[in-house]
N, C-alpha and C. Protein backbone atom coordinates (compact mmCIF):
# COMPACT_ATOMS: atom_id res chain seq x y z
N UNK A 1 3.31 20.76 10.77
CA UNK A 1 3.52 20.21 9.44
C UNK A 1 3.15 18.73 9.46
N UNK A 2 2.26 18.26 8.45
CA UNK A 2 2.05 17.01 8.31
C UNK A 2 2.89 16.08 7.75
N UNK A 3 2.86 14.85 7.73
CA UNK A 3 3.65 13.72 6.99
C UNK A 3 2.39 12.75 6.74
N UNK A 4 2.69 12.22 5.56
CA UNK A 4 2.52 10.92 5.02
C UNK A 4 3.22 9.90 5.12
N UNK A 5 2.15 8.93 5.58
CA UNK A 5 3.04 7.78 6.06
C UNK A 5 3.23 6.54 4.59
N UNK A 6 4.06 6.28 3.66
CA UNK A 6 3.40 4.95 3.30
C UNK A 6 3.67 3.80 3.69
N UNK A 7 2.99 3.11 3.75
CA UNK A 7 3.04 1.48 4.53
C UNK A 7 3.26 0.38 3.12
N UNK A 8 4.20 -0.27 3.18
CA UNK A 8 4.72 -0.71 1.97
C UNK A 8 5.19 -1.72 2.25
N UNK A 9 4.98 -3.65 1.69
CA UNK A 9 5.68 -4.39 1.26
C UNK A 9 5.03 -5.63 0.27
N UNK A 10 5.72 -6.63 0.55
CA UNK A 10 5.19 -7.81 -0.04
C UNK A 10 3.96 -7.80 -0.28
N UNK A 11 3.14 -8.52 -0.86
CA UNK A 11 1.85 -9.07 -1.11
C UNK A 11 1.78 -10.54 0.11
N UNK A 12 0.61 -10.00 0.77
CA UNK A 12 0.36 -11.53 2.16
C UNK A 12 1.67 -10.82 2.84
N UNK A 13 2.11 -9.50 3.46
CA UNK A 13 2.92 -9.54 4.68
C UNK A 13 2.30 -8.67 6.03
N UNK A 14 0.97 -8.60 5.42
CA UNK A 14 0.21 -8.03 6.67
C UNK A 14 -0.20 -6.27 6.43
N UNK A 15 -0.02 -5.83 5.28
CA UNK A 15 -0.18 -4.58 5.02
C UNK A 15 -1.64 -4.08 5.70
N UNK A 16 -2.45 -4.58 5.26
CA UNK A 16 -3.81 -4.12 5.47
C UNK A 16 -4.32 -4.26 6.75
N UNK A 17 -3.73 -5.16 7.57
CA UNK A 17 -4.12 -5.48 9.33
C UNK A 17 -3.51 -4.03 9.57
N UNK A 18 -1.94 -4.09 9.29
CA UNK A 18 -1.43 -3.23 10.26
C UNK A 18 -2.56 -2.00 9.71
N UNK A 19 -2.45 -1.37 8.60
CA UNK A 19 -3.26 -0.26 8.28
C UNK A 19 -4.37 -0.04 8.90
N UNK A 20 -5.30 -0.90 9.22
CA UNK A 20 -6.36 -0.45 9.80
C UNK A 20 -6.01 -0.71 11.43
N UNK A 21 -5.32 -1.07 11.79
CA UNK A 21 -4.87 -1.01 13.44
C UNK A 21 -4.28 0.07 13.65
N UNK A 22 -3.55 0.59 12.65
CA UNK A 22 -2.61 2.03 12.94
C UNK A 22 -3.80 3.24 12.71
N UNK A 23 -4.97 2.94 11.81
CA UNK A 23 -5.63 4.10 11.99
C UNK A 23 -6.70 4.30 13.14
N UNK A 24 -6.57 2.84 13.59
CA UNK A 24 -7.72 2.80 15.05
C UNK A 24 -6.72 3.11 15.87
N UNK A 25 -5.53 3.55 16.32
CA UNK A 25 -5.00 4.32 16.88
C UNK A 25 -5.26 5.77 17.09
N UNK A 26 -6.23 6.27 18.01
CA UNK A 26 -6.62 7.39 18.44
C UNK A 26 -5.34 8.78 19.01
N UNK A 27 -4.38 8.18 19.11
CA UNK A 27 -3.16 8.51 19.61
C UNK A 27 -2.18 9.59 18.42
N UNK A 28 -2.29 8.37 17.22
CA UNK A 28 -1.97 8.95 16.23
C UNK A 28 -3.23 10.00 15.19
N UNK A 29 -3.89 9.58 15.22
CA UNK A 29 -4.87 10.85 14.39
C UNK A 29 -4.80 10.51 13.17
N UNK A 30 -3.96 9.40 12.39
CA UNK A 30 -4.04 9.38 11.09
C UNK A 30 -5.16 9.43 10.25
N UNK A 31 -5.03 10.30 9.52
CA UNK A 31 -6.05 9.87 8.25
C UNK A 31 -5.70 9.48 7.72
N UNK A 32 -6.43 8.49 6.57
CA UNK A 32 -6.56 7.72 5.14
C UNK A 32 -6.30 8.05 3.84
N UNK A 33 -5.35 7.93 3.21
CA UNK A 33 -5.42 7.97 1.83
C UNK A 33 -5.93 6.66 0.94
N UNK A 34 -7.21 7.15 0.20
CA UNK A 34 -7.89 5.47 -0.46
C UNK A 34 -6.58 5.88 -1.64
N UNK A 35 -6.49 4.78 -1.55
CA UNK A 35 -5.64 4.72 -3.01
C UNK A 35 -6.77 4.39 -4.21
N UNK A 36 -6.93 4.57 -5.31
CA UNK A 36 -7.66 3.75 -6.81
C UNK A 36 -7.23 2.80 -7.27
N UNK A 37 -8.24 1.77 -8.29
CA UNK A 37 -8.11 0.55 -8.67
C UNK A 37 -8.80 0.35 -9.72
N UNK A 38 -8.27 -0.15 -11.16
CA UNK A 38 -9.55 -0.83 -11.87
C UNK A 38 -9.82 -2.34 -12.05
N UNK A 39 -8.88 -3.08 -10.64
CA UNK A 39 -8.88 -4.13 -10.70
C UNK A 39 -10.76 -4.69 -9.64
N UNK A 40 -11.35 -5.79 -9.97
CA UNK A 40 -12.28 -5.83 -9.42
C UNK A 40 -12.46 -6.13 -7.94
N UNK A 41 -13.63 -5.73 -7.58
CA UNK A 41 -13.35 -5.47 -5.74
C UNK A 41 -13.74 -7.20 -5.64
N UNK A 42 -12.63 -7.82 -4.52
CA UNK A 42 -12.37 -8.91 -3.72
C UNK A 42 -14.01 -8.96 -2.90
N UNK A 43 -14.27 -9.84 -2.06
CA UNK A 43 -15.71 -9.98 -1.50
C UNK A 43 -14.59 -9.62 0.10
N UNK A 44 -15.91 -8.68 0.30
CA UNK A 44 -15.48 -8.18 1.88
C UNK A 44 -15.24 -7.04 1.56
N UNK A 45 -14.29 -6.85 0.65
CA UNK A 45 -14.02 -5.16 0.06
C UNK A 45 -15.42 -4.15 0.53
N UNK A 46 -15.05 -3.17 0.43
CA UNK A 46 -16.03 -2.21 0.86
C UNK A 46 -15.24 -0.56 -0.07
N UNK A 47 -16.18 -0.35 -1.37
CA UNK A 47 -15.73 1.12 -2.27
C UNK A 47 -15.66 2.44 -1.22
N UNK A 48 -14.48 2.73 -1.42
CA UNK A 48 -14.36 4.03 -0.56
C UNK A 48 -13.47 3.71 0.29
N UNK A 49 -13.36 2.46 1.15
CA UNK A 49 -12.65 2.30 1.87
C UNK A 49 -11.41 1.81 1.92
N UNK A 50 -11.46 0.85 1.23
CA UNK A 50 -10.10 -0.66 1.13
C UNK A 50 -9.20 0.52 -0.43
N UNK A 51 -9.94 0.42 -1.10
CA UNK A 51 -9.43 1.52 -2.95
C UNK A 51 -11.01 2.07 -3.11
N UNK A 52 -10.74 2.88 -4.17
CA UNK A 52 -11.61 3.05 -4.91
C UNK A 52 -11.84 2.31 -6.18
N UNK A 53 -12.73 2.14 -6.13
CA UNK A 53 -12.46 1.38 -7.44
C UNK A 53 -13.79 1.91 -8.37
N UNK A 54 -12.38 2.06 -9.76
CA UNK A 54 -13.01 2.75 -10.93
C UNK A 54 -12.69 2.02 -12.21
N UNK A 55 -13.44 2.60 -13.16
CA UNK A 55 -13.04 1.84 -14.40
C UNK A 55 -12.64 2.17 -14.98
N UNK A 56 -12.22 1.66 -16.52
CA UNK A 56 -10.60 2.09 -17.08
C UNK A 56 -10.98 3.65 -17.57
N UNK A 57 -12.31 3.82 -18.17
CA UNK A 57 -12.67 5.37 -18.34
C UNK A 57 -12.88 6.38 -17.23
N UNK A 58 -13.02 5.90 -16.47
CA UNK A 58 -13.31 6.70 -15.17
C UNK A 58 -11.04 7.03 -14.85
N UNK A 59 -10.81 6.06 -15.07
CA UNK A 59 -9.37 6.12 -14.86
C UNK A 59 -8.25 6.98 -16.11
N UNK A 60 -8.85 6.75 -17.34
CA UNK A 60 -8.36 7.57 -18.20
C UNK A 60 -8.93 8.63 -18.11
N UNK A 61 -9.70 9.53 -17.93
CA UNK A 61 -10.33 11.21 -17.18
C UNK A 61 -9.42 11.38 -16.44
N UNK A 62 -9.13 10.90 -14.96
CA UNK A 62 -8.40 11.35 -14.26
C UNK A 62 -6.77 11.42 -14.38
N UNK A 63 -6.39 11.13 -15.10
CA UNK A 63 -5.02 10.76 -15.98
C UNK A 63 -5.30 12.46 -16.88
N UNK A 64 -6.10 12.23 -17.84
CA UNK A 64 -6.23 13.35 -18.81
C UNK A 64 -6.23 15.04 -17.65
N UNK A 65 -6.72 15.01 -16.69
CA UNK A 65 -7.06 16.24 -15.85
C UNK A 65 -6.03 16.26 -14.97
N UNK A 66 -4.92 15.40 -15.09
CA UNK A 66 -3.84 15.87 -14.67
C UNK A 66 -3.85 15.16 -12.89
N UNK A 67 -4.74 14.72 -12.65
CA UNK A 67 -4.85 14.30 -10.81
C UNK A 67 -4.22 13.18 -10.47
N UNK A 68 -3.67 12.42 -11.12
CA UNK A 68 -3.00 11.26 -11.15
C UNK A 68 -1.09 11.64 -10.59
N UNK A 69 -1.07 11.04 -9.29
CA UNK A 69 0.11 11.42 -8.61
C UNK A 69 1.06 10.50 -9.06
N UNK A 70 0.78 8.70 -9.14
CA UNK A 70 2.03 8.05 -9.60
C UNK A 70 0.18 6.95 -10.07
N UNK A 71 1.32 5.76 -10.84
CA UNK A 71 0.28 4.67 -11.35
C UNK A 71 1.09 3.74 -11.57
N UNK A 72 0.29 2.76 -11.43
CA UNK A 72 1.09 1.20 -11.90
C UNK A 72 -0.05 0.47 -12.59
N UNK A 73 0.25 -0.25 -13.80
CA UNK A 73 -0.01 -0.90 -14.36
C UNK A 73 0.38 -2.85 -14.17
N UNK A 74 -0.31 -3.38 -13.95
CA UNK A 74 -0.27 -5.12 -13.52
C UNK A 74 -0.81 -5.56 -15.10
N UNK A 75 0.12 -6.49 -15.63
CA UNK A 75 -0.74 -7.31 -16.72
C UNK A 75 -0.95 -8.36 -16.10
N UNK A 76 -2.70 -8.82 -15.41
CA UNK A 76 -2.93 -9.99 -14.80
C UNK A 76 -3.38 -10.66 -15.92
N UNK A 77 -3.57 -12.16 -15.07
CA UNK A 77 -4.17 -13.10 -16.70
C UNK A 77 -5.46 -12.93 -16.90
N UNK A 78 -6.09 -12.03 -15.80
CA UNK A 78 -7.35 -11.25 -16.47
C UNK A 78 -7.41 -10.15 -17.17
N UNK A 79 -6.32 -9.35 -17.77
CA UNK A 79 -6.06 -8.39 -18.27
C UNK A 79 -5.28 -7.41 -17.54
N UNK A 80 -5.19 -6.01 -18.21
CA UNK A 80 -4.77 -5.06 -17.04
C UNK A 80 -5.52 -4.77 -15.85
N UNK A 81 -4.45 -4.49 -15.18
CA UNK A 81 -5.16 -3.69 -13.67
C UNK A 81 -4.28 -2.98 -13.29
N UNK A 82 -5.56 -1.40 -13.41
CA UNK A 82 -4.28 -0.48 -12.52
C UNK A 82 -4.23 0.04 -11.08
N UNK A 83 -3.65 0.53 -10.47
CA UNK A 83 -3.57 0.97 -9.02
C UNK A 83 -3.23 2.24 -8.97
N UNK A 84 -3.21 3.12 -8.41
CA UNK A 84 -2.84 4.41 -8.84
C UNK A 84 -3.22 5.74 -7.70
N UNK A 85 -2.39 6.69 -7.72
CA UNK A 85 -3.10 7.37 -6.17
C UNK A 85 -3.20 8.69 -6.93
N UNK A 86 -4.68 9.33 -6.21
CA UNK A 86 -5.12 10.58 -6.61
C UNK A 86 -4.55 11.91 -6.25
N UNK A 87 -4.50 13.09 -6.37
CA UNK A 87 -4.70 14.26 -5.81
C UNK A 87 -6.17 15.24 -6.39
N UNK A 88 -6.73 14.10 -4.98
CA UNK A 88 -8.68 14.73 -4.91
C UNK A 88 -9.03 15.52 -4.39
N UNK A 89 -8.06 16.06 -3.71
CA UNK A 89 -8.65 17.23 -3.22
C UNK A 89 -8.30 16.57 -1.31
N UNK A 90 -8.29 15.56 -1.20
CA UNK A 90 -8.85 15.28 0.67
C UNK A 90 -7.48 14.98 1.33
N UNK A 91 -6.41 15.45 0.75
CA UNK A 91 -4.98 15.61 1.72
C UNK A 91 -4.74 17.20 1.90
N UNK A 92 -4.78 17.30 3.04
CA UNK A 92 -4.12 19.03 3.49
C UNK A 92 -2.81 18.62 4.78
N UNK A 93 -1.90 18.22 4.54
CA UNK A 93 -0.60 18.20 4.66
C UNK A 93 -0.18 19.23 5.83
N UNK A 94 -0.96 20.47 5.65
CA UNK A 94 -0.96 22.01 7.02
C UNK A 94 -1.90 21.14 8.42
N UNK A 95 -2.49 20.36 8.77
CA UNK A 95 -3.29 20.19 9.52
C UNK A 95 -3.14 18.38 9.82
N UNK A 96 -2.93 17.85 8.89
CA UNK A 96 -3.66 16.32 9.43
C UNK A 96 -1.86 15.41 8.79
N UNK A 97 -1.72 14.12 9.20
CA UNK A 97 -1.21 13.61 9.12
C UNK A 97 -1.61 11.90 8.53
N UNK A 98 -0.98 11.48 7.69
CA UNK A 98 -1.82 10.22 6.77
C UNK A 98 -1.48 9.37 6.78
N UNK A 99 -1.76 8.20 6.27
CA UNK A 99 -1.14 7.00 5.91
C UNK A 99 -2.13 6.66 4.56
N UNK A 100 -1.05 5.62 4.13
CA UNK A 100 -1.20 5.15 2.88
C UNK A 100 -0.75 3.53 2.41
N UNK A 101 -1.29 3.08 1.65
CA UNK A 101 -0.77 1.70 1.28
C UNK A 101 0.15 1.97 -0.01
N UNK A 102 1.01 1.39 -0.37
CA UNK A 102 1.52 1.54 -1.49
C UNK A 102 2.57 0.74 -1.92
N UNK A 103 3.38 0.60 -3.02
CA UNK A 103 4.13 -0.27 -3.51
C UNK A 103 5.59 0.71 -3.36
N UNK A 104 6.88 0.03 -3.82
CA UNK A 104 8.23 0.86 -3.28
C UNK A 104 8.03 2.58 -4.55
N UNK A 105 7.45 1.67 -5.72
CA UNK A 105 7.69 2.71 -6.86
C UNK A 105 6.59 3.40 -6.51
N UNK A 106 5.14 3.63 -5.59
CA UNK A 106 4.52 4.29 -5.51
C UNK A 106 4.92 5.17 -4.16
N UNK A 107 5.83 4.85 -3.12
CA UNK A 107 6.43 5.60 -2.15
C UNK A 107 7.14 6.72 -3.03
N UNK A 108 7.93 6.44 -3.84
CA UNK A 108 8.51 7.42 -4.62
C UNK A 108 8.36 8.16 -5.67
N UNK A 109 7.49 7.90 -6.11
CA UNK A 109 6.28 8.99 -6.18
C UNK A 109 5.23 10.00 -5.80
N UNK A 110 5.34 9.58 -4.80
CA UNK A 110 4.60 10.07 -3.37
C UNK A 110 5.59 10.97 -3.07
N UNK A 111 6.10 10.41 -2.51
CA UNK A 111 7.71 11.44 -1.82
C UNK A 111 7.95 12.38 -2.74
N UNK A 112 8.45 12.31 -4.49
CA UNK A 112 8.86 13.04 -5.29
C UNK A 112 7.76 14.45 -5.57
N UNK A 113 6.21 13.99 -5.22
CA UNK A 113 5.14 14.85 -5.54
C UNK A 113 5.21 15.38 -4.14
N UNK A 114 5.20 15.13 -2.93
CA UNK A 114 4.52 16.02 -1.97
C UNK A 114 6.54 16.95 -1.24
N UNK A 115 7.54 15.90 -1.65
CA UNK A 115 8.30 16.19 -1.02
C UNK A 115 9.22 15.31 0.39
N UNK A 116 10.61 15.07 0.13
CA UNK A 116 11.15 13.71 1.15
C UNK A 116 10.58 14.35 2.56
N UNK A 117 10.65 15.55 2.72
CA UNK A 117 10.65 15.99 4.37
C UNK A 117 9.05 16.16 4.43
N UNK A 118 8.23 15.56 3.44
CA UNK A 118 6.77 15.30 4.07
C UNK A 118 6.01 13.59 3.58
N UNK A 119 7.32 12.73 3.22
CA UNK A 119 6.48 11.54 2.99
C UNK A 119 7.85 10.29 3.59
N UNK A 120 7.29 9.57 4.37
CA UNK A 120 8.35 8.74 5.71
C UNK A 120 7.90 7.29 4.81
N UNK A 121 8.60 6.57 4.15
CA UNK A 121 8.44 4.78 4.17
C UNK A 121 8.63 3.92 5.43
N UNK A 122 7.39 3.35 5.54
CA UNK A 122 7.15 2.27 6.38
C UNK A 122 7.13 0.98 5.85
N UNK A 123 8.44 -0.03 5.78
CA UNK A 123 8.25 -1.24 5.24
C UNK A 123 8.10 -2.25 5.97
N UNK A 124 7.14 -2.95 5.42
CA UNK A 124 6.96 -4.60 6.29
C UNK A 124 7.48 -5.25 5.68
N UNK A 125 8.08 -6.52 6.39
CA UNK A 125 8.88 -7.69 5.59
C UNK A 125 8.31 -9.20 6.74
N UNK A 126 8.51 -9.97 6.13
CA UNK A 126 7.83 -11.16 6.29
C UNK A 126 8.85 -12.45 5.48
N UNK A 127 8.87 -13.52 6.25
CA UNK A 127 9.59 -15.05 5.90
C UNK A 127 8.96 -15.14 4.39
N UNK A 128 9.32 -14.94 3.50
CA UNK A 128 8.48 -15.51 2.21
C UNK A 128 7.97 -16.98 2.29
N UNK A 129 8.28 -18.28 3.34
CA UNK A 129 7.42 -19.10 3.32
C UNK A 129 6.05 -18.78 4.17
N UNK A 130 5.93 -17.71 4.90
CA UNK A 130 5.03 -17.40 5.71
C UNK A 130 3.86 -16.58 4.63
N UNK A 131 5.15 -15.62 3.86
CA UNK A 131 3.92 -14.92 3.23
C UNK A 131 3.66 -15.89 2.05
N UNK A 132 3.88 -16.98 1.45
CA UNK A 132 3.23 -17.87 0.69
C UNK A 132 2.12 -18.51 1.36
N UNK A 133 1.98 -18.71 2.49
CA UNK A 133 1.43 -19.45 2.84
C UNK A 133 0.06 -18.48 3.87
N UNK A 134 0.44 -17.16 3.96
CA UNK A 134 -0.77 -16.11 4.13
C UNK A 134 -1.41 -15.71 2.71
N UNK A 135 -0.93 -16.00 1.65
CA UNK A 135 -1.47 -15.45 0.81
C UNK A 135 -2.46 -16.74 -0.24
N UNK A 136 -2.22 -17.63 0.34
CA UNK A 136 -2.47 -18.94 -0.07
C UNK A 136 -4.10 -19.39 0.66
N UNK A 137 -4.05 -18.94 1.94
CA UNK A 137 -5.06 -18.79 2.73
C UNK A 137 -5.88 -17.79 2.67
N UNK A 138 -5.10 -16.44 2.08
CA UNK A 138 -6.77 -15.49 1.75
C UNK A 138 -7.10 -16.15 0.31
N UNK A 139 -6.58 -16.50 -0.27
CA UNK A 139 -7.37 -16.86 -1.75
C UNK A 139 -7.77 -17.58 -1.98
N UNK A 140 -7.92 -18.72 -1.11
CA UNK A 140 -9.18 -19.55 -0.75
C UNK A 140 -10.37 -19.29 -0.03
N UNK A 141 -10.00 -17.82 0.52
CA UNK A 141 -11.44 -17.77 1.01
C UNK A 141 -12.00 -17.07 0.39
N UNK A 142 -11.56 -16.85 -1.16
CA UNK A 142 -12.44 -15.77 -2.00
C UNK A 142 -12.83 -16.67 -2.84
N UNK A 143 -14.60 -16.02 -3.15
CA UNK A 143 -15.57 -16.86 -3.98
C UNK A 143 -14.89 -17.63 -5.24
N UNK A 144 -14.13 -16.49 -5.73
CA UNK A 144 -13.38 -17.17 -7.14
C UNK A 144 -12.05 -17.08 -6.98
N UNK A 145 -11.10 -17.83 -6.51
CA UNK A 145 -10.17 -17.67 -6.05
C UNK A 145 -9.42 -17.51 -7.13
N UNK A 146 -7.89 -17.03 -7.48
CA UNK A 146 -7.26 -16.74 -8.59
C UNK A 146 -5.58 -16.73 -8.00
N UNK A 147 -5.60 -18.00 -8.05
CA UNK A 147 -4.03 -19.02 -7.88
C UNK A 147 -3.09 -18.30 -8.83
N UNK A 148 -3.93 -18.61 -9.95
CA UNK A 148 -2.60 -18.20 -10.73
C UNK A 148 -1.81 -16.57 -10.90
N UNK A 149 -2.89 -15.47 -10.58
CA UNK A 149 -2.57 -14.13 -10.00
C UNK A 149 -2.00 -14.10 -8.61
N UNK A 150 -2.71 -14.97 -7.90
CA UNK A 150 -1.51 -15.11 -6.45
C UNK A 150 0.40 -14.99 -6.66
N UNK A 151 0.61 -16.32 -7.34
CA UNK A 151 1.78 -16.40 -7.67
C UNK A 151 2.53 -15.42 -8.81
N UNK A 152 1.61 -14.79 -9.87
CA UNK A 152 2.14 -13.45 -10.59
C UNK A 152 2.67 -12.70 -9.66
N UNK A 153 1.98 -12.49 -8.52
CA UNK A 153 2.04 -11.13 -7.89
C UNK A 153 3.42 -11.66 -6.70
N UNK A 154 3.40 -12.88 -6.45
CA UNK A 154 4.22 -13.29 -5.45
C UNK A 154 5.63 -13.35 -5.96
N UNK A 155 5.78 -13.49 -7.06
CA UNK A 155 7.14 -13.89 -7.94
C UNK A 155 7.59 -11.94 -8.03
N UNK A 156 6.43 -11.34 -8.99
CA UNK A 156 6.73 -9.97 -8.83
C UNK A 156 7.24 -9.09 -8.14
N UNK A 157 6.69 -9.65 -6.60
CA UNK A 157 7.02 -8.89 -5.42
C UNK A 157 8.48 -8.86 -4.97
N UNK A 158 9.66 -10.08 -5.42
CA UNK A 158 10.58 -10.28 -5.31
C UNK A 158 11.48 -9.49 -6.17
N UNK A 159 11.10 -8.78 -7.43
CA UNK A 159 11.77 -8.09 -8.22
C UNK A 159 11.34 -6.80 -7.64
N UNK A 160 10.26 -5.88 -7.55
CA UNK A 160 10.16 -5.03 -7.10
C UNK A 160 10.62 -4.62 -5.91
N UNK A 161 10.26 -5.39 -4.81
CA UNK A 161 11.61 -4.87 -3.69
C UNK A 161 12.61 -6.00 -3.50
N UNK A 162 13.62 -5.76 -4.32
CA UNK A 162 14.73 -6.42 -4.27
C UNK A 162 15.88 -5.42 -3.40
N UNK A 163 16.75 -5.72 -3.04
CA UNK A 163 17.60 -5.06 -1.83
C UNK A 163 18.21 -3.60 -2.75
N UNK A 164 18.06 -3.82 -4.27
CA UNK A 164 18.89 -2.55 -4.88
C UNK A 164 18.04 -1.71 -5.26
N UNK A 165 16.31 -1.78 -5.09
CA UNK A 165 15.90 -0.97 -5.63
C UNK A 165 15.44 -0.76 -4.53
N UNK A 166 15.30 -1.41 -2.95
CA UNK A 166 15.12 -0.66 -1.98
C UNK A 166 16.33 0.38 -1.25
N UNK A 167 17.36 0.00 -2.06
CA UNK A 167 18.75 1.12 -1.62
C UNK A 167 17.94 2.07 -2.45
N UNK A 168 18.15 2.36 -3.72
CA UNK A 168 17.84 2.99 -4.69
C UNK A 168 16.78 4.03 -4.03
N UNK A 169 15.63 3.72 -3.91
CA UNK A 169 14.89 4.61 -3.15
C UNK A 169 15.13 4.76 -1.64
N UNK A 170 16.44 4.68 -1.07
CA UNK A 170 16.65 4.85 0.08
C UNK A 170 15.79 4.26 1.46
N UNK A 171 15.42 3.32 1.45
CA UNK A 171 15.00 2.67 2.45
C UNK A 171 15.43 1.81 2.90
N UNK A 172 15.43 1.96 4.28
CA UNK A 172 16.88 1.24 4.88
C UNK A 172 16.25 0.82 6.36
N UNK A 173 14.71 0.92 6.58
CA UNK A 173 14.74 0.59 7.95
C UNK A 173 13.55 -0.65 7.28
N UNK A 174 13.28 -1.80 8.29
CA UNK A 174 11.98 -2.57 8.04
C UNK A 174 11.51 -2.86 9.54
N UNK A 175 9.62 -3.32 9.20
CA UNK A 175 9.50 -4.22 10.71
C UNK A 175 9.18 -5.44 9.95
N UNK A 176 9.79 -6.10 10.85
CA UNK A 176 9.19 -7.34 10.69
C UNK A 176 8.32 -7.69 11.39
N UNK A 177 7.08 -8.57 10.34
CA UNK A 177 5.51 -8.88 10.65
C UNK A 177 5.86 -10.76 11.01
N UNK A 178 6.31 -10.91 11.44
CA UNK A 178 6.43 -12.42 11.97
C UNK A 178 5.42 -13.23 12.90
N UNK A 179 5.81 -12.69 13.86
CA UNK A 179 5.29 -13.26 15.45
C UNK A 179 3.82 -12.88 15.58
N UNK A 180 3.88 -11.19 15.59
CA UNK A 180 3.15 -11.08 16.88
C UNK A 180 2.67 -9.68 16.05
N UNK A 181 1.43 -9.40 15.47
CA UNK A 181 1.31 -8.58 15.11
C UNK A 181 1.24 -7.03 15.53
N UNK A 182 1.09 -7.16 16.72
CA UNK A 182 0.57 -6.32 17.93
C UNK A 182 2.35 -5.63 18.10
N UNK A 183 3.56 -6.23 18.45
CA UNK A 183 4.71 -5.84 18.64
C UNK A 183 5.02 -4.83 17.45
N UNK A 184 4.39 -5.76 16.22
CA UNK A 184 5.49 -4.82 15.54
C UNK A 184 3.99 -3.08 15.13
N UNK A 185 3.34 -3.00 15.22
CA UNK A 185 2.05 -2.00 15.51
C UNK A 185 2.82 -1.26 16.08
N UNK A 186 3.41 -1.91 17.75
CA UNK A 186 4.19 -0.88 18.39
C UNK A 186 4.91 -0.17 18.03
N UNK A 187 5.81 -1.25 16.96
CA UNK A 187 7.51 -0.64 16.59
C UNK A 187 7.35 0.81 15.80
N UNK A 188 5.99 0.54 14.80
CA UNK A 188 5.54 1.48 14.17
C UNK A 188 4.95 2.60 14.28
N UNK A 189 4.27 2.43 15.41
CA UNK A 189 3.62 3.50 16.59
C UNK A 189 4.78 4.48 17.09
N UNK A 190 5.59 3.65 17.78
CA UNK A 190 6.66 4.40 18.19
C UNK A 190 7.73 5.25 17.42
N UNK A 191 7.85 4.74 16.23
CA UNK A 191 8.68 5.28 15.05
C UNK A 191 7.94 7.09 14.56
N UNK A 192 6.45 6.43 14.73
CA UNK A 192 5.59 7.78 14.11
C UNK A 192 5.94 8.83 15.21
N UNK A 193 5.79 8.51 16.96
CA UNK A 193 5.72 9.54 17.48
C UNK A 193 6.95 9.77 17.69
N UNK A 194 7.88 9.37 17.31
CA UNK A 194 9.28 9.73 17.27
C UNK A 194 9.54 10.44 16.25
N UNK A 195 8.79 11.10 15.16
CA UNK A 195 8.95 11.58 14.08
C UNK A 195 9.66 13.11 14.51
């Protein structure tokens, strides 16, 4: 029996390192769930890989046909942007085991669609002066950097996982991404094959 993993926290607490270090883990076998986006791809991004990214019609079809597992809506000061995870057809749950990026309200959605005894939360947590100051540093290295969506999303992140809505959806374990990125890989490594 498979599990889904989702990997879930802050904005700037290391989500996307660990993700692609946990899937270059040969040990674990994980496959990928791309999550969707109609927000525009960052430089470095790569379609298919990091999200998919579609547009708001391409995103209202898949809504209308029913494939739409959970969604979130962002009002940035560039407009909306949504995020949102599919059922495309490329999870088989009998055979392979996954990971995923996601937000607390998209873990539970996840969980509620596939089921608690096939979807495990993995949360990262991070010093919020650290993750101000990681997230401060990728958005300067993007062509058009967007400060003022940095801090939307940074202020946001504090209401969304706040300690009652991470009771609420029952999550109760974290790693912390501090030090040493490589330690806590482990902590997470070890958690999976302890499953």
């Amino acid at each position: 029996m498979g599990y889904i993993y989702c990997l879930m926290g802050k904005s700037s607490s290391g989500k996307d390192t660990i993700f692609k270090l946990l899937l270059q883990r040969q040990d674990l076998e994980l496959k990928r769930i791309v999550p969707y986006t109609t927000r525009p791809i960052r430089s470095g991004e790569t379609p298919g890989k990091e999200y998919n990214f579609v547009s708001t019609k391409e995103k209202d079809k898949l809504l209308a046909d029913g494939k739409v597992i959970e969604i979130r809506e962002y009002a940035t000061i560039h407009g909306p942007w949504f995020y949102f995870t599919v059922d495309d057809g490329n999870i088989d749950l009998e055979n392979n085991d996954y990971l995923v990026i996601g937000t607390l309200e998209a873990y539970v959605k996840i969980r509620d669609y596939y089921g608690s005894s096939r979807v495990e939360p993995i949360y990262i947590t991070v010093d919020d002066g650290l993750r101000l100051h990681r997230a401060l540093e990728r958005e300067r290295g993007q062509e058009s950097p967007k400060y003022e969506e940095m801090c939307r999303r940074f202020l946001s992140d504090q209401a969304d996982f706040s300690e009652e809505n991470l009771k609420k959806a029952g999550v109760s374990r974290e790693f912390k991404n501090e030090d040493n990125i490589d330690i806590v890989c482990q902590e997470i490594v070890n958690y999976i094959k302890n499953r």
